[in-house]
C-alpha atoms as a PDB file:
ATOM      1  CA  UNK A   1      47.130 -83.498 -30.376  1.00  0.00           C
ATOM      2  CA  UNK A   2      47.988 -84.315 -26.694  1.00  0.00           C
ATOM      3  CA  UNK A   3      51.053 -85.518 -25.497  1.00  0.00           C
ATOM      4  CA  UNK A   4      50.451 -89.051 -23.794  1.00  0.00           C
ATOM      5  CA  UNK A   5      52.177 -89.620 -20.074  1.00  0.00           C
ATOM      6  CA  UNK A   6      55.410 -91.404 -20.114  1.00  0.00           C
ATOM      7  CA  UNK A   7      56.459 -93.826 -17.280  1.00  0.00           C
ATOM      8  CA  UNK A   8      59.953 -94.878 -16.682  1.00  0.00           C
ATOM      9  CA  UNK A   9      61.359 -97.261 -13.650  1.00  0.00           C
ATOM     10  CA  UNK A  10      64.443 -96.084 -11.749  1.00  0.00           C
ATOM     11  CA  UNK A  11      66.131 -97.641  -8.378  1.00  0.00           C
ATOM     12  CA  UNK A  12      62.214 -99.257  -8.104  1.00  0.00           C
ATOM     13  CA  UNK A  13      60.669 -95.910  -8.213  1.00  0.00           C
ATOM     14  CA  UNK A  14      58.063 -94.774 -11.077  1.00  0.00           C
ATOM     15  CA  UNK A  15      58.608 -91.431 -12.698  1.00  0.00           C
ATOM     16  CA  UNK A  16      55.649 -90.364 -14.617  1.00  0.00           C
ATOM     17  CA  UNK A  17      56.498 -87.575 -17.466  1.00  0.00           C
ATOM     18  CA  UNK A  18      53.067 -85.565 -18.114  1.00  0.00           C
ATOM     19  CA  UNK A  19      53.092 -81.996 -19.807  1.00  0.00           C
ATOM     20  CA  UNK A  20      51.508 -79.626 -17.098  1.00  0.00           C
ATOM     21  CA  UNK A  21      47.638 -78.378 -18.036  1.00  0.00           C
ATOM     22  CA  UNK A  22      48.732 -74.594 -17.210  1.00  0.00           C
ATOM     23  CA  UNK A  23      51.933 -73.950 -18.312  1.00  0.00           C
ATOM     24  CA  UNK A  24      52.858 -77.494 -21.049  1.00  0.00           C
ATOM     25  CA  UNK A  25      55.451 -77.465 -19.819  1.00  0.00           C
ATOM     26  CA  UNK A  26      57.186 -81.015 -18.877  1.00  0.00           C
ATOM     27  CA  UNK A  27      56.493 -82.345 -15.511  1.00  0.00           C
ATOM     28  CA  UNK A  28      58.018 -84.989 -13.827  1.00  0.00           C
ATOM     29  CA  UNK A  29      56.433 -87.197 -10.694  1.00  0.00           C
ATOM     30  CA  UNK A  30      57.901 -89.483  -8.688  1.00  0.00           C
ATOM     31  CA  UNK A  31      56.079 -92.394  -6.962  1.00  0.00           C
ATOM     32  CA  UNK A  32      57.024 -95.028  -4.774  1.00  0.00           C
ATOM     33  CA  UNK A  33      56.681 -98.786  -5.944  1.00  0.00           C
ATOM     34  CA  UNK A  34      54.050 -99.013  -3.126  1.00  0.00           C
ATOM     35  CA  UNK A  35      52.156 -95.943  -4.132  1.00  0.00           C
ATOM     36  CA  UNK A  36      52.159 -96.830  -7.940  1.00  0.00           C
ATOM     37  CA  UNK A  37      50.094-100.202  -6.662  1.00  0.00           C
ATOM     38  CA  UNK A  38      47.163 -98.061  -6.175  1.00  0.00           C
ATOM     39  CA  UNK A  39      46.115 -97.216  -9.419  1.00  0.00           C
ATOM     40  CA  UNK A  40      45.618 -93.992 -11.653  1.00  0.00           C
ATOM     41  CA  UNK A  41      42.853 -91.386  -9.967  1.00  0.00           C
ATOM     42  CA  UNK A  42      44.023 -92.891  -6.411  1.00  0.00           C
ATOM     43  CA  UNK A  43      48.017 -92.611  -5.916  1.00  0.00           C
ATOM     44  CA  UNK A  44      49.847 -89.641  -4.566  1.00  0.00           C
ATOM     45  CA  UNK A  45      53.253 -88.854  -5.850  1.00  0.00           C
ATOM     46  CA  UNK A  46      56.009 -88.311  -3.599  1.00  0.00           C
ATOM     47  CA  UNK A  47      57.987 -85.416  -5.670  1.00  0.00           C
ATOM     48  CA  UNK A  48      57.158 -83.160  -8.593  1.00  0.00           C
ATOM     49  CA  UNK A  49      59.883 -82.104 -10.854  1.00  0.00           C
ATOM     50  CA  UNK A  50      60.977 -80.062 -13.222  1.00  0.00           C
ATOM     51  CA  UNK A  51      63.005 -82.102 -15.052  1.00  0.00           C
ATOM     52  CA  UNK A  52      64.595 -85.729 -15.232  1.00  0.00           C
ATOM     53  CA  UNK A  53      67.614 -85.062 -13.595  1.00  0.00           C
ATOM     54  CA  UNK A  54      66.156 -83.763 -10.541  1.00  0.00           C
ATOM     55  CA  UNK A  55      63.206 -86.558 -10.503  1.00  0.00           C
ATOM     56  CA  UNK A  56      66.145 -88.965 -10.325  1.00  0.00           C
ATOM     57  CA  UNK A  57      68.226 -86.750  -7.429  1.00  0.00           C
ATOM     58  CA  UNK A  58      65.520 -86.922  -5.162  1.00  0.00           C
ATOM     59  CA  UNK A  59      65.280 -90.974  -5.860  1.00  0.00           C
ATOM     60  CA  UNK A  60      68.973 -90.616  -5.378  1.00  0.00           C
ATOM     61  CA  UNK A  61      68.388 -88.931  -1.975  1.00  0.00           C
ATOM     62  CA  UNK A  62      65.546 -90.979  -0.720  1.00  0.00           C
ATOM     63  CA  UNK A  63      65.998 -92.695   2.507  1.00  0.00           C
ATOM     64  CA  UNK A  64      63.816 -95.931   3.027  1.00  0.00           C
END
């Protein structure tokens, strides 16, 4: 059975936890408040990680 996505809020950012097609292994991508607006099949995500931690560095990091 398929693991279903996982969406957590940080700083105003979404992280979206999905298990990769290829590998299954965890994957982590980080959207912008403004980019989550558009919807699932349309939004691009600013940062793909590897795990939580660094999903939430890069927030940490991110200059508006």
């Amino acid at each position: 059975m398929a693991r279903k996505s996982k969406v957590i809020s940080y700083k105003g950012f979404k992280i979206k936890e999905s298990n990769d097609t290829t590998t299954k292994l965890p994957t982590f991508k980080v959207y912008t408040s403004e980019e989550w607006q558009y919807g699932e099949g349309y939004r691009l995500y600013d940062w793909e990680a590897c795990s939580m931690e660094e999903a939430t560095e890069f927030i940490d990091s991110y200059e508006l």
